[in-house]
PDB file of N, CA and C in Angstrom:
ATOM      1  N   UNK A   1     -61.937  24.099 -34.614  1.00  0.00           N
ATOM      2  CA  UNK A   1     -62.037  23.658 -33.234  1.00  0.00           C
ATOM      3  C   UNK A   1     -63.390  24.052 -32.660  1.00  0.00           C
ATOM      4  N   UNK A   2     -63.807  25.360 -33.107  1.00  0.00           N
ATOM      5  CA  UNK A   2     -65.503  25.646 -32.522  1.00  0.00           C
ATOM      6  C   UNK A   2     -66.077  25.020 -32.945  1.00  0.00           C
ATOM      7  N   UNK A   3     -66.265  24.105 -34.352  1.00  0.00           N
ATOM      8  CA  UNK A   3     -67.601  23.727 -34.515  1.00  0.00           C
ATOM      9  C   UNK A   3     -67.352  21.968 -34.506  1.00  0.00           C
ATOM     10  N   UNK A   4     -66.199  21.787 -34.288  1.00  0.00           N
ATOM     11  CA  UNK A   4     -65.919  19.889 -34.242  1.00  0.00           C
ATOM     12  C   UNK A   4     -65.554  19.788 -33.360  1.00  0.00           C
ATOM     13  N   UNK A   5     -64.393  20.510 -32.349  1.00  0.00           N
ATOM     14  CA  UNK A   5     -64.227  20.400 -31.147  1.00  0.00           C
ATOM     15  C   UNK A   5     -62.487  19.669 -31.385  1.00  0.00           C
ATOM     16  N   UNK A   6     -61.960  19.603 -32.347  1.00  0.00           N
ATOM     17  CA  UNK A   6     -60.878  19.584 -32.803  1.00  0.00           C
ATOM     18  C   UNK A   6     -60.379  20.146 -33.801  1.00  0.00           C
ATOM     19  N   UNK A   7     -58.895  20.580 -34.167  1.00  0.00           N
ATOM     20  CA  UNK A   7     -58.292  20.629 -35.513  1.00  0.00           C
ATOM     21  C   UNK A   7     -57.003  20.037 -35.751  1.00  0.00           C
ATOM     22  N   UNK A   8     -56.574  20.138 -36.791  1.00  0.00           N
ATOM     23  CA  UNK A   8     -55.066  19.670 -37.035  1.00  0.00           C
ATOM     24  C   UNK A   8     -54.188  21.068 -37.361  1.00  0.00           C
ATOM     25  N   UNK A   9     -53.013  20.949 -36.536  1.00  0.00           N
ATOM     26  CA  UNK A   9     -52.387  21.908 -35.610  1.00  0.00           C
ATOM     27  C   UNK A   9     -50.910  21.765 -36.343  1.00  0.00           C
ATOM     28  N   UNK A  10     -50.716  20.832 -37.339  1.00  0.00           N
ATOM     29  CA  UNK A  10     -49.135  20.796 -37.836  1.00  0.00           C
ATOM     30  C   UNK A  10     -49.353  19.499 -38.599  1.00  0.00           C
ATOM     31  N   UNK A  11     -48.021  19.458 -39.715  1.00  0.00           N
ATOM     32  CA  UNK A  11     -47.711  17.898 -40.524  1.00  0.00           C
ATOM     33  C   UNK A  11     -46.918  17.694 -40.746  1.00  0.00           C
ATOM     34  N   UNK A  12     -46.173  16.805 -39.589  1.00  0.00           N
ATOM     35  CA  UNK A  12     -44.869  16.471 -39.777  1.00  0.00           C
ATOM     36  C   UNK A  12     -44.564  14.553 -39.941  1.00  0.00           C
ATOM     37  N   UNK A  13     -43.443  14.199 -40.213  1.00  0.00           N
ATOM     38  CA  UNK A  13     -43.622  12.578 -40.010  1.00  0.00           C
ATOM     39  C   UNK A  13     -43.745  12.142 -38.978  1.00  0.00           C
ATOM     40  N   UNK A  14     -43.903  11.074 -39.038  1.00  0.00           N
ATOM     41  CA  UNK A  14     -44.665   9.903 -37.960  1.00  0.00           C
ATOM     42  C   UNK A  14     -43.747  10.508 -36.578  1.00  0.00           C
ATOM     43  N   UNK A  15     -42.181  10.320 -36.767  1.00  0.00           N
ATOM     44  CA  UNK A  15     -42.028   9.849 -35.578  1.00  0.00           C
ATOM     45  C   UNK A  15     -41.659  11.259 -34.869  1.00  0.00           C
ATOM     46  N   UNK A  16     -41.489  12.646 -35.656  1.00  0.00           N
ATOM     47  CA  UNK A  16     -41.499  13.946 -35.103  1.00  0.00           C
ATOM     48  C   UNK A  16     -42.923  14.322 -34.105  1.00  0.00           C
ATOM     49  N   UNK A  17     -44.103  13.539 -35.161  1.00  0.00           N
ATOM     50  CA  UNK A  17     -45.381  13.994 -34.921  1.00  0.00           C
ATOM     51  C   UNK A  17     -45.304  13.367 -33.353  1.00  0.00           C
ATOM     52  N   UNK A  18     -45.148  12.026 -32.892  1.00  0.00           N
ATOM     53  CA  UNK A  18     -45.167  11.509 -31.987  1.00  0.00           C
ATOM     54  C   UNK A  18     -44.737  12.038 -30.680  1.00  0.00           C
ATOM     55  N   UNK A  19     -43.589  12.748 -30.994  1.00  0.00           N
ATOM     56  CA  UNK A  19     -42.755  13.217 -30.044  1.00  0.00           C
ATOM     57  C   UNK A  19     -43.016  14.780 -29.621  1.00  0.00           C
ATOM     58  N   UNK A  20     -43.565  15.580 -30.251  1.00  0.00           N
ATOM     59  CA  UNK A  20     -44.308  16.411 -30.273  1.00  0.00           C
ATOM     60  C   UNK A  20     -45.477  16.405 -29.675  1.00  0.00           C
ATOM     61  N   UNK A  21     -46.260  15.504 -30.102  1.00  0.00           N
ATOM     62  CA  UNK A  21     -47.605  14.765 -29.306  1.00  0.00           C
ATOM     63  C   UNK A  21     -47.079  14.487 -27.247  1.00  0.00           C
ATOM     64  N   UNK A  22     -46.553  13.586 -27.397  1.00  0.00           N
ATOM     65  CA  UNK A  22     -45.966  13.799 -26.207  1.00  0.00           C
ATOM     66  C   UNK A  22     -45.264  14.830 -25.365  1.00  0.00           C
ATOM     67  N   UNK A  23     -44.307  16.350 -25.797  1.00  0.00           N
ATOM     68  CA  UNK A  23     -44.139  17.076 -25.465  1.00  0.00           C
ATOM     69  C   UNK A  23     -45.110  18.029 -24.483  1.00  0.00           C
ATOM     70  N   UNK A  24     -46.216  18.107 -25.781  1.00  0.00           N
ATOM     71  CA  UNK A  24     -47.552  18.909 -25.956  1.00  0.00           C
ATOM     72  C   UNK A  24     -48.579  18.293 -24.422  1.00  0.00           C
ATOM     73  N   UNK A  25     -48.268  17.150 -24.600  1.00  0.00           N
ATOM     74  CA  UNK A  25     -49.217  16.418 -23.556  1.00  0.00           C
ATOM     75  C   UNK A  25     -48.541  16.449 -22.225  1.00  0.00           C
ATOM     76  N   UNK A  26     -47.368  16.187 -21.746  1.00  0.00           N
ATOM     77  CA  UNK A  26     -46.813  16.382 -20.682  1.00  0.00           C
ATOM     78  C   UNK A  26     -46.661  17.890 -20.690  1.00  0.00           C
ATOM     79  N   UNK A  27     -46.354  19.128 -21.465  1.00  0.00           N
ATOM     80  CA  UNK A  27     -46.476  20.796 -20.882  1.00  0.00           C
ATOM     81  C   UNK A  27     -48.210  20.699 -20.251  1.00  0.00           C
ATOM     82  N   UNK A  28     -49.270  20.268 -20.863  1.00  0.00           N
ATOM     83  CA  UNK A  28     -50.309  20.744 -20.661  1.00  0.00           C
ATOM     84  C   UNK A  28     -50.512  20.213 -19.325  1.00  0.00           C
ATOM     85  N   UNK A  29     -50.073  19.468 -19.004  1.00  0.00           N
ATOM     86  CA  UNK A  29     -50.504  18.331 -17.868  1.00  0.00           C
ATOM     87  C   UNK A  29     -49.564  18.799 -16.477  1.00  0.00           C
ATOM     88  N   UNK A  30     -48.877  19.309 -16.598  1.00  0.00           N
ATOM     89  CA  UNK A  30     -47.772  20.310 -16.152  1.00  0.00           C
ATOM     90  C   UNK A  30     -48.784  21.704 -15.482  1.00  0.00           C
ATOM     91  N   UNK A  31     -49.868  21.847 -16.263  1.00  0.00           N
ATOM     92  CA  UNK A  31     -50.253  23.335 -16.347  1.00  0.00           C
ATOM     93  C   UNK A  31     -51.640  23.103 -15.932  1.00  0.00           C
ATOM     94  N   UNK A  32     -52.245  21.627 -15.845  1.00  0.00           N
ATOM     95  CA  UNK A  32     -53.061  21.368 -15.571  1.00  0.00           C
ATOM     96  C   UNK A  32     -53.854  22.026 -16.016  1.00  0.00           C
ATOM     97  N   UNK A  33     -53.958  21.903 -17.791  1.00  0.00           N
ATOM     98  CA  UNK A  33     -54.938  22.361 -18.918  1.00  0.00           C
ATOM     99  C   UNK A  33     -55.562  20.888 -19.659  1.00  0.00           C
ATOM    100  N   UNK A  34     -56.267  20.533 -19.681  1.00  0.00           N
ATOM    101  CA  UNK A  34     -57.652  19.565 -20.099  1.00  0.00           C
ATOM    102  C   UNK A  34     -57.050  19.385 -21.847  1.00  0.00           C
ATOM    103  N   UNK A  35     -56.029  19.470 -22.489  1.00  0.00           N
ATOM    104  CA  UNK A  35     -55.712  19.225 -23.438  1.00  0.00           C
ATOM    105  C   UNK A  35     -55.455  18.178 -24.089  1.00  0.00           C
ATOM    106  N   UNK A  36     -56.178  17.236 -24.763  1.00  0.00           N
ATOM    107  CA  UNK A  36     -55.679  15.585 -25.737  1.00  0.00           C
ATOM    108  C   UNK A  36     -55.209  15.892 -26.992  1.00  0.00           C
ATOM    109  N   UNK A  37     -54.058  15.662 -27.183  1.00  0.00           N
ATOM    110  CA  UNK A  37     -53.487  14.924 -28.476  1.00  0.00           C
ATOM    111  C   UNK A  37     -53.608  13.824 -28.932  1.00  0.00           C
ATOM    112  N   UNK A  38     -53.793  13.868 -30.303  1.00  0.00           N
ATOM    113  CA  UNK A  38     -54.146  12.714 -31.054  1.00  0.00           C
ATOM    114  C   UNK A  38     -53.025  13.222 -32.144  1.00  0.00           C
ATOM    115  N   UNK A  39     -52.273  11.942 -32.107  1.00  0.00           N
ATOM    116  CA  UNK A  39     -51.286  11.758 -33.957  1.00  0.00           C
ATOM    117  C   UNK A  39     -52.102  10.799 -34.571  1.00  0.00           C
ATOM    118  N   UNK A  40     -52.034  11.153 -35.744  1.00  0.00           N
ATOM    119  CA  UNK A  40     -52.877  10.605 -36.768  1.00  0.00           C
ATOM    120  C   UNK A  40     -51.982  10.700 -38.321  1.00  0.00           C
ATOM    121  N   UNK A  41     -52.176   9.252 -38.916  1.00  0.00           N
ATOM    122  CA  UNK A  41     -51.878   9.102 -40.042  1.00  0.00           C
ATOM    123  C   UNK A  41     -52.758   9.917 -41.395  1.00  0.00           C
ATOM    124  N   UNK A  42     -52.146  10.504 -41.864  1.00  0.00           N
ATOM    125  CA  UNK A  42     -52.839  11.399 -43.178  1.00  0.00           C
ATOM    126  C   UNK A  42     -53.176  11.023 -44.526  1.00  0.00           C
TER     127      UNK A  42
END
């Protein structure tokens, strides 16, 4: 994350990853922390 400004944080299937992704994004947004998720195929 220091030197790309991202990492990959877990590997789960598609549709766990998704829902997770969304969890992650509505707590942060909640907390009003500057946080993007990206799911991505591996």
């Amino acid at each position: 994350i220091h030197q790309d400004g991202q990492g990959i944080v877990g590997s789960y299937v598609h549709e766990v990853a998704e829902q997770k992704g969304i969890e992650t994004t509505l707590a942060a947004r909640q907390e009003n922390f500057p946080l993007q998720v990206k799911v991505k195929k591996q």
